[in-house]
Protein backbone atom coordinates (compact mmCIF):
# COMPACT_ATOMS: atom_id res chain seq x y z
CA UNK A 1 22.44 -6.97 19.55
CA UNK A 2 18.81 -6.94 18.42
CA UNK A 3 17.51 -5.27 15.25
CA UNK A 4 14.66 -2.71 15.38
CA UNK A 5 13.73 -2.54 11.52
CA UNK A 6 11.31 1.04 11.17
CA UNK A 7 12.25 1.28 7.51
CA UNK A 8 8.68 -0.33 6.02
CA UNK A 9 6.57 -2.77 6.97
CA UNK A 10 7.85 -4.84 4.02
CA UNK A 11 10.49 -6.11 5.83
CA UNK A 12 8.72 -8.77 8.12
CA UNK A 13 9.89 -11.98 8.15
CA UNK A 14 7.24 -14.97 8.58
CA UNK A 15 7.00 -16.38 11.45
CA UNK A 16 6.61 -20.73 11.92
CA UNK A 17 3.48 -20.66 12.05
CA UNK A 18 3.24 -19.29 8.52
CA UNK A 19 6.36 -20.90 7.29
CA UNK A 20 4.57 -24.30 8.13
CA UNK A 21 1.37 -23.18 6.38
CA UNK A 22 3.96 -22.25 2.87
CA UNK A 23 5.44 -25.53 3.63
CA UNK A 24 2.29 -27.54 3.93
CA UNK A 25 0.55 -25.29 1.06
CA UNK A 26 -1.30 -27.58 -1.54
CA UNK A 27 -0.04 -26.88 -5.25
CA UNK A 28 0.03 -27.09 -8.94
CA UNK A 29 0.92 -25.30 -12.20
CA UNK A 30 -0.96 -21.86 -11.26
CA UNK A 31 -0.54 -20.47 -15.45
CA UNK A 32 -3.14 -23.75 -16.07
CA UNK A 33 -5.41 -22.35 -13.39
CA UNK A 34 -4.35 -25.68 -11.16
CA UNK A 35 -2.91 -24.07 -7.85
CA UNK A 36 -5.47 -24.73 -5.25
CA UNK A 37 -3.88 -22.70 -2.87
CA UNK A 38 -3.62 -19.77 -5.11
CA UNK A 39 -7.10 -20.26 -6.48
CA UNK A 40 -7.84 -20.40 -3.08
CA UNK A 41 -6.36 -16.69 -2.00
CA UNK A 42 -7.32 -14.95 -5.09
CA UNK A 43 -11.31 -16.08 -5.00
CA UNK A 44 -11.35 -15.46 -0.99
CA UNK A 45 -10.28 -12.36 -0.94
CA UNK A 46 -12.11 -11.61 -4.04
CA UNK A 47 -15.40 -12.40 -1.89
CA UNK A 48 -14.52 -10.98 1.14
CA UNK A 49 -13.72 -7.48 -0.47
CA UNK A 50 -17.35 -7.83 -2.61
CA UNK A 51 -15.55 -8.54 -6.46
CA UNK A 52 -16.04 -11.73 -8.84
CA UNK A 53 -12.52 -12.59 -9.03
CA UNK A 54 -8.88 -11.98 -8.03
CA UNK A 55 -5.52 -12.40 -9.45
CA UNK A 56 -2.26 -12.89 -7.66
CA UNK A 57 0.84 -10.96 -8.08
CA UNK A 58 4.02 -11.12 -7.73
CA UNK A 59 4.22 -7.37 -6.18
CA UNK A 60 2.11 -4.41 -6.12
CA UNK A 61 4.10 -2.59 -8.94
CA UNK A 62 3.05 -5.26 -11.23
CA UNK A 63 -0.95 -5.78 -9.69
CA UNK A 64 -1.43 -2.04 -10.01
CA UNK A 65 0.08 -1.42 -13.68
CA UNK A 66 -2.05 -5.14 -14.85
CA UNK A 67 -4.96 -3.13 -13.78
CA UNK A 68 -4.13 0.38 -15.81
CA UNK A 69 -3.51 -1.54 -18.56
CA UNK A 70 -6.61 -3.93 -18.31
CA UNK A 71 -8.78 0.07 -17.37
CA UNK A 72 -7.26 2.04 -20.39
CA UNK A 73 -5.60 1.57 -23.95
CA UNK A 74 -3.07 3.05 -25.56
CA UNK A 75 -3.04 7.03 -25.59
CA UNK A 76 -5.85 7.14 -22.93
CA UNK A 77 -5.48 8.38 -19.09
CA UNK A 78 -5.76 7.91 -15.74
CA UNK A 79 -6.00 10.40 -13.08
CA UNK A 80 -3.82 10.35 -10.11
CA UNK A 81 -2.57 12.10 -7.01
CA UNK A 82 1.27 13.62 -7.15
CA UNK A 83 2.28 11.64 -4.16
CA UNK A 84 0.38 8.23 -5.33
CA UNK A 85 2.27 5.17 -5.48
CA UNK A 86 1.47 4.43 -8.80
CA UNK A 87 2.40 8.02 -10.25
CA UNK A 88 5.17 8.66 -8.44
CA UNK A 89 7.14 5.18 -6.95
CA UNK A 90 6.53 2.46 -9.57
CA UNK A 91 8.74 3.34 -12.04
CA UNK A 92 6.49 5.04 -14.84
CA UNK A 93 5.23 2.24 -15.74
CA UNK A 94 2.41 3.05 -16.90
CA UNK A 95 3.49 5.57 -19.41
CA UNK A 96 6.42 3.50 -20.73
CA UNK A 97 4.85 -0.08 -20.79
CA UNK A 98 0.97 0.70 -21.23
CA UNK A 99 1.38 4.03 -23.10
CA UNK A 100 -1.43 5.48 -20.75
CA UNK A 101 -0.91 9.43 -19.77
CA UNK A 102 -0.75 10.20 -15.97
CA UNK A 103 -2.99 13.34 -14.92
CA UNK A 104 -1.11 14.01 -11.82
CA UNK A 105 -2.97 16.21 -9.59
CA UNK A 106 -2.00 17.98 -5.83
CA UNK A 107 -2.70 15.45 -2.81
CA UNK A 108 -4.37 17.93 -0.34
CA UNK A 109 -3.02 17.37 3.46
CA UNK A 110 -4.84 14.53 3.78
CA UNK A 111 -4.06 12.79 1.19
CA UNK A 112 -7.37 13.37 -0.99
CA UNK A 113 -7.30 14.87 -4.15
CA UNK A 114 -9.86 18.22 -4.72
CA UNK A 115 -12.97 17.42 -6.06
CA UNK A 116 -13.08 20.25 -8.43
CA UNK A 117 -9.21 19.23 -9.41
CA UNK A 118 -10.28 15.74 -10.88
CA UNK A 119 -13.66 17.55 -12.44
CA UNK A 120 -11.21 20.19 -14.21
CA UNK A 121 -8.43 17.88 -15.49
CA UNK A 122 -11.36 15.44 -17.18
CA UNK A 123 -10.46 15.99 -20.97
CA UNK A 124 -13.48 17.00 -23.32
CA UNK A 125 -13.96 14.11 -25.99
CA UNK A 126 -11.83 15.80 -28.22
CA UNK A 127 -8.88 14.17 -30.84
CA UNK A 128 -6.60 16.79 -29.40
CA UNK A 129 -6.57 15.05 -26.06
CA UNK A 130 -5.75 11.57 -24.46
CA UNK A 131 -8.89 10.18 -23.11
CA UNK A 132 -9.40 10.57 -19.77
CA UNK A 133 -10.84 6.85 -18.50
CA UNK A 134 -9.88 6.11 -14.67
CA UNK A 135 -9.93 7.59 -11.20
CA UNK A 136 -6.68 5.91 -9.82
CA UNK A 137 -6.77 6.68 -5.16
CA UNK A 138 -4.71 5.52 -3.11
CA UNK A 139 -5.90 4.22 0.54
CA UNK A 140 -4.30 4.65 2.78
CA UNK A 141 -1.74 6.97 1.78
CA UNK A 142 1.01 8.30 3.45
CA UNK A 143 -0.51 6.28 6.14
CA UNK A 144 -3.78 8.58 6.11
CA UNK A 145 -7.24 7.19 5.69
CA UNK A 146 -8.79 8.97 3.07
CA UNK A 147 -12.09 9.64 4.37
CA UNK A 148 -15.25 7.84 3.38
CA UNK A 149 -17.22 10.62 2.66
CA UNK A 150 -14.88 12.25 0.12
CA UNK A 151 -14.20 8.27 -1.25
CA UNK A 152 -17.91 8.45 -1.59
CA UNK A 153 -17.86 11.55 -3.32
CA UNK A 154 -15.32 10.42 -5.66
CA UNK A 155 -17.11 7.37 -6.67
CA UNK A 156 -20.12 9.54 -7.60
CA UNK A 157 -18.31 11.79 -9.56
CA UNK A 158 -16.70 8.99 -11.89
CA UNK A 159 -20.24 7.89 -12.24
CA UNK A 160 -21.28 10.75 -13.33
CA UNK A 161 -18.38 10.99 -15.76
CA UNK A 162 -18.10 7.38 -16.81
CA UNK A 163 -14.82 6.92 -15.32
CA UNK A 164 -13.51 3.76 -13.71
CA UNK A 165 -12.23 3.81 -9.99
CA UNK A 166 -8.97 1.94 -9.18
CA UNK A 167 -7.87 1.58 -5.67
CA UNK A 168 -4.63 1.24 -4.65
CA UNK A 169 -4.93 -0.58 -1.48
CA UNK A 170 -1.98 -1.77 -0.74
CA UNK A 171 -2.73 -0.79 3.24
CA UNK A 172 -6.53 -1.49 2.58
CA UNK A 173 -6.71 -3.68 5.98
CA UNK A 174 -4.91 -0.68 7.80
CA UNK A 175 -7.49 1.64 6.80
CA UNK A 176 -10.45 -0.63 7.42
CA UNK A 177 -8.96 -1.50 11.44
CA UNK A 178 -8.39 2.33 11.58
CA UNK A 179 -12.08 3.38 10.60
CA UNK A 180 -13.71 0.15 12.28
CA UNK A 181 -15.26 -0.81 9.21
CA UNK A 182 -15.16 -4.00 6.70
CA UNK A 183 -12.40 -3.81 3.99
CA UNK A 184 -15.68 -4.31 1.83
CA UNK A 185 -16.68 -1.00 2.59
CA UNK A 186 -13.39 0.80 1.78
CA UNK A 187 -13.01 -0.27 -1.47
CA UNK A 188 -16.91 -0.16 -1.85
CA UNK A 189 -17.72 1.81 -5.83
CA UNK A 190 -14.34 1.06 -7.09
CA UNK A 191 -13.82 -1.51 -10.32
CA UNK A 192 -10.63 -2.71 -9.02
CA UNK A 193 -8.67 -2.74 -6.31
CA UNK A 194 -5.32 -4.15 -5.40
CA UNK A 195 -3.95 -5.33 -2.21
CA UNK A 196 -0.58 -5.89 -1.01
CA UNK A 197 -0.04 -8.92 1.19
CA UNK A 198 3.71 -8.40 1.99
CA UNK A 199 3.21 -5.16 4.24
CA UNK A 200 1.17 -5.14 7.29
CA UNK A 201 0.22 -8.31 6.90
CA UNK A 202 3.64 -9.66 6.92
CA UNK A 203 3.78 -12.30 3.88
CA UNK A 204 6.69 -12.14 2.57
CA UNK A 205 5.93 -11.71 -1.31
CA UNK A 206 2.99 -11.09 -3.34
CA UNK A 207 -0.33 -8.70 -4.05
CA UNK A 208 -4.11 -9.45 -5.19
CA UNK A 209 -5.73 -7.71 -7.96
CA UNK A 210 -9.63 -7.67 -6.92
CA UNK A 211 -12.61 -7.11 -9.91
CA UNK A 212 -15.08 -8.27 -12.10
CA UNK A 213 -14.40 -10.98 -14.20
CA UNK A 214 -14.23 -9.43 -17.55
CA UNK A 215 -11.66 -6.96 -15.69
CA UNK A 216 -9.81 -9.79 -14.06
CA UNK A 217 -9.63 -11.67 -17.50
CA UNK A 218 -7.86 -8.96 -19.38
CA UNK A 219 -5.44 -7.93 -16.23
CA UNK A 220 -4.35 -11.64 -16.62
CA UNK A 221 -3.63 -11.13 -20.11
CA UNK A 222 -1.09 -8.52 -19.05
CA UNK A 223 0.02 -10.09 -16.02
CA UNK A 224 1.45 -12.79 -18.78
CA UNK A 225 3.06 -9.73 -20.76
CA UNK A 226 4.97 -8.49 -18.10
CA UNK A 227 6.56 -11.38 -16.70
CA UNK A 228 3.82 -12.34 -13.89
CA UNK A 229 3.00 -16.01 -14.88
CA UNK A 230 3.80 -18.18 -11.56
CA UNK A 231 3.62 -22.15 -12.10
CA UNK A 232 3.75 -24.10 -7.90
CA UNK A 233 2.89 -20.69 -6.53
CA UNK A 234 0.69 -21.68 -3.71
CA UNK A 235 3.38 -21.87 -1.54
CA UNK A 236 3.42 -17.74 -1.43
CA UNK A 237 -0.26 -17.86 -1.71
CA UNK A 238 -0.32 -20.22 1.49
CA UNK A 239 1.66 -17.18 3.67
CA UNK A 240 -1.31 -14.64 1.73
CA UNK A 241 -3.76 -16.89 3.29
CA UNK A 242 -2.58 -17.21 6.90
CA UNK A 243 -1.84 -13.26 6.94
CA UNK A 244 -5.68 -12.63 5.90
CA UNK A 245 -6.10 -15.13 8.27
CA UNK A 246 -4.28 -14.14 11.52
CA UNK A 247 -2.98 -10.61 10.78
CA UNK A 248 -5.59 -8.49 10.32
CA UNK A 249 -7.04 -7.41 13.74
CA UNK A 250 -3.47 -7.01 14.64
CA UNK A 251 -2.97 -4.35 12.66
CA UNK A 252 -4.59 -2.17 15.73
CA UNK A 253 -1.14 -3.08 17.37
CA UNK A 254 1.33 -1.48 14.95
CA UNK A 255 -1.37 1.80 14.64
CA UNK A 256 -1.34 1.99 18.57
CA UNK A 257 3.01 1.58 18.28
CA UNK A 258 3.15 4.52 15.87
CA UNK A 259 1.54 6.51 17.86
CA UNK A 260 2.97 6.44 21.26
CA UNK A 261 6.18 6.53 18.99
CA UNK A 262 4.73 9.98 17.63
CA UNK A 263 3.96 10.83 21.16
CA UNK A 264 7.72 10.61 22.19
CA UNK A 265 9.36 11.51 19.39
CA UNK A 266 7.31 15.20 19.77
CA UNK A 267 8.50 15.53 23.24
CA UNK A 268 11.90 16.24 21.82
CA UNK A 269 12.10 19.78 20.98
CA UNK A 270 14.09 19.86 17.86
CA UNK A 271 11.78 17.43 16.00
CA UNK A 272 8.56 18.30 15.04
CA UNK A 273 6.19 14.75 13.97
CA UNK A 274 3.08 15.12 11.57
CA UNK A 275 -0.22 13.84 12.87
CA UNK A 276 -0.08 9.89 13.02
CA UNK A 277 -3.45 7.64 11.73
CA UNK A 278 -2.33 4.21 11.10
CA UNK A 279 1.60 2.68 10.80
CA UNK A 280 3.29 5.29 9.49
CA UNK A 281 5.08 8.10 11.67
CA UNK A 282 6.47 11.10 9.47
CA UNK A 283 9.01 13.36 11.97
CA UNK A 284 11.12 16.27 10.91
CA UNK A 285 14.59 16.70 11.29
CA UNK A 286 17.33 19.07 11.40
CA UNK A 287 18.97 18.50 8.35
CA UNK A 288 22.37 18.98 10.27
CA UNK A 289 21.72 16.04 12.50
CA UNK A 290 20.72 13.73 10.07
CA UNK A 291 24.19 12.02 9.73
CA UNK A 292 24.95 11.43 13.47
CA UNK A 293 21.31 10.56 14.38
CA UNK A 294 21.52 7.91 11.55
CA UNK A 295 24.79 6.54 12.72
CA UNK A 296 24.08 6.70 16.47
CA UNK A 297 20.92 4.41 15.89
CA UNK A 298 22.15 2.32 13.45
CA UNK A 299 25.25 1.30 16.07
CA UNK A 300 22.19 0.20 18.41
CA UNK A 301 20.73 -1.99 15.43
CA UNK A 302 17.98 0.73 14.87
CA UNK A 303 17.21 0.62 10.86
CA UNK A 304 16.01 3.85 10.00
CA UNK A 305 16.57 6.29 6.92
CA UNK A 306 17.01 9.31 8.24
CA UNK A 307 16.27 12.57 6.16
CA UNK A 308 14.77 15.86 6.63
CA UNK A 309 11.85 13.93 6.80
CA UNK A 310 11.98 10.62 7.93
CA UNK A 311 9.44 7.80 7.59
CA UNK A 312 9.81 5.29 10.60
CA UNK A 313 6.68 2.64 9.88
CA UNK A 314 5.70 0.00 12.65
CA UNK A 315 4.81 -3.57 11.81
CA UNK A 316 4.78 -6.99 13.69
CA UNK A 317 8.20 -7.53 14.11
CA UNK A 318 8.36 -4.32 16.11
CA UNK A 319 7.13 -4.97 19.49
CA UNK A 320 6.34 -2.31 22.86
CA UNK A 321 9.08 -2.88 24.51
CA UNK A 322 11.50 -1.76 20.82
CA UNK A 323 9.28 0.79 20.89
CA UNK A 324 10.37 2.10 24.29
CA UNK A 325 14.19 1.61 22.94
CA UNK A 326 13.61 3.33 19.80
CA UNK A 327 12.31 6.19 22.09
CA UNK A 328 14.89 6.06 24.59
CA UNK A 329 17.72 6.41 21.72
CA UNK A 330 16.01 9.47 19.99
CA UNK A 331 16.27 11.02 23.76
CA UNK A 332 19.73 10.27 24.36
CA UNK A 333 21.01 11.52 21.02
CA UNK A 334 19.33 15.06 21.42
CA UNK A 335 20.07 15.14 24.87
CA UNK A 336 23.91 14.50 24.17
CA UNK A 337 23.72 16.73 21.43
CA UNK A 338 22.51 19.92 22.33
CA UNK A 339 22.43 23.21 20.31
């Protein structure tokens, strides 16, 4: 029996053509600087996304708390949406390691953060409050693609303000296929900007920490403090390199999956699915079917976590035809399960 795996698109497995490109991967000690390969990934995609350097990662967790640490100091702050990966799924990192305060603010539906939110929660330069320093988005999120004009807006605003911009871009690429535009111009205005290689672009470890030097420098610094050194890495930054290489125009596939998954799924009249942009299909559930849908598609090799709402996310190893099973198991259930 075959495996349908919607739980994230971090569960791709490489395929041979990328396992001979990690097994073929020049390398050397990476902590001297000496990896070619990984030299190779971090100042490509540093160029491609318009910064002076990048740093590779062992995970986005780590890439995005190097860069709050390298942006603010001790007892400063950083601005973030409520449902941002970096407030809310990454362990609170950046309060217990870094000692930065999070500003959590409301994510509006989609996925933004209110202009006049992040203009109210800026702290006057005052001893009685933690500096505010950084703008921290998150693109996309929840699978939307914030939209340029309000990114645009944003970026003025922490000019204005002398804030820095962080960009958590772990699905940059999915954004960029969805709007038709460069990655470039996504993370265009922001000082730093991190991108996970291990999701849509199905490597199987690692993120990239884009920015200026001075930036990159310092984030390097921390990367050693937390663990992050890597000696013969360029055999993960070998898979990075043949995912920027191969996977990104693909990404259209997995957007146009989710969404003739959405299309189905709303044809069944107990569930009711949230507008779909890129990989990521959100559908509600009955809370009292939960437990047999879960166990009915797991018996067909369907890996899903169902909940109230469930998150089923599409990704290479998820082909059409899966698609059309996935589909014709959601029917069945309901069907033989009537109210």
């Amino acid at each position: 029996m075959q495996t349908i795996d919607l739980r994230s698109d971090t569960v791709t497995r490489p395929g041979a053509a990328m396992r001979a490109a990690m097994c073929d991967a020049a390398v050397g000690d990476d902590v001297y600087g000496d990896d070619p390969s990984v030299n190779r990934l971090q100042a490509g995609l540093a160029e491609r996304l318009g910064f002076e350097a990048g740093l590779f990662f062992p995970s986005g967790t780590q890439s995005n708390l190097a860069a709050l640490m390298a942006h603010c100091q001790r007892g400063d702050e950083y601005i973030v949406g409520q449902e941002a990966h970096t407030y809310r799924y990454e362990g609170g990192g950046a309060a217990v390691l870094g000692s930065i305060q999070p500003q959590p603010l409301a994510n509006q539906a989609d996925g933004s953060i209110a202009l006049a939110d992040i203009e109210a929660a800026i702290k006057p330069n005052d001893v009685h409050y933690a500096r505010t320093r950084l703008i921290a988005l998150e693109n996309t999120i929840g699978g939307k693609v914030l939209p340029p004009a309000y990114v645009a807006e944003v970026v003025a605003l922490a000019r204005r303000r002398g804030l820095a911009l962080h960009l958590d871009g772990a699905r940059l690429f999915n954004a960029a296929v969805k709007l038709g535009v460069t990655a470039a111009d996504v993370c265009a205005g922001f000082d730093s900007v991190s991108v996970c290689l291990s999701k849509g672009l199905g490597a199987p470890v690692g993120s990239v920490l884009c920015g200026q030097r001075e930036l990159i420098q310092s984030a390097t610094r921390w990367r050693k403090m937390l663990g992050g050194g890597m000696r013969q890495a360029g055999v993960l930054a070998a898979a990075g390199i043949y995912a920027l290489e191969h996977h990104v125009a693909r990404l259209a596939d997995d957007h146009r999956h989710a969404a003739v998954l959405a299309e189905g799924l709303a044809a069944i009249g107990e569930l009711r699915v949230e507008p779909v942009q890129t990989n990521i299909v959100y559908v509600h559930v009955p809370l009292e079917r939960c437990a047999a849908l879960q166990a009915h598609l797991a018996a067909h090799g369907v890996l899903v976590s169902i909940a109230a709402k469930t998150r089923l996310v599409t990704h290479l190893d998820v082909s059409t035809e899966q698609i059309d099973i996935v589909l014709r198991l959601f029917a069945d259930f309901f069907a033989s399960h009537g109210g």
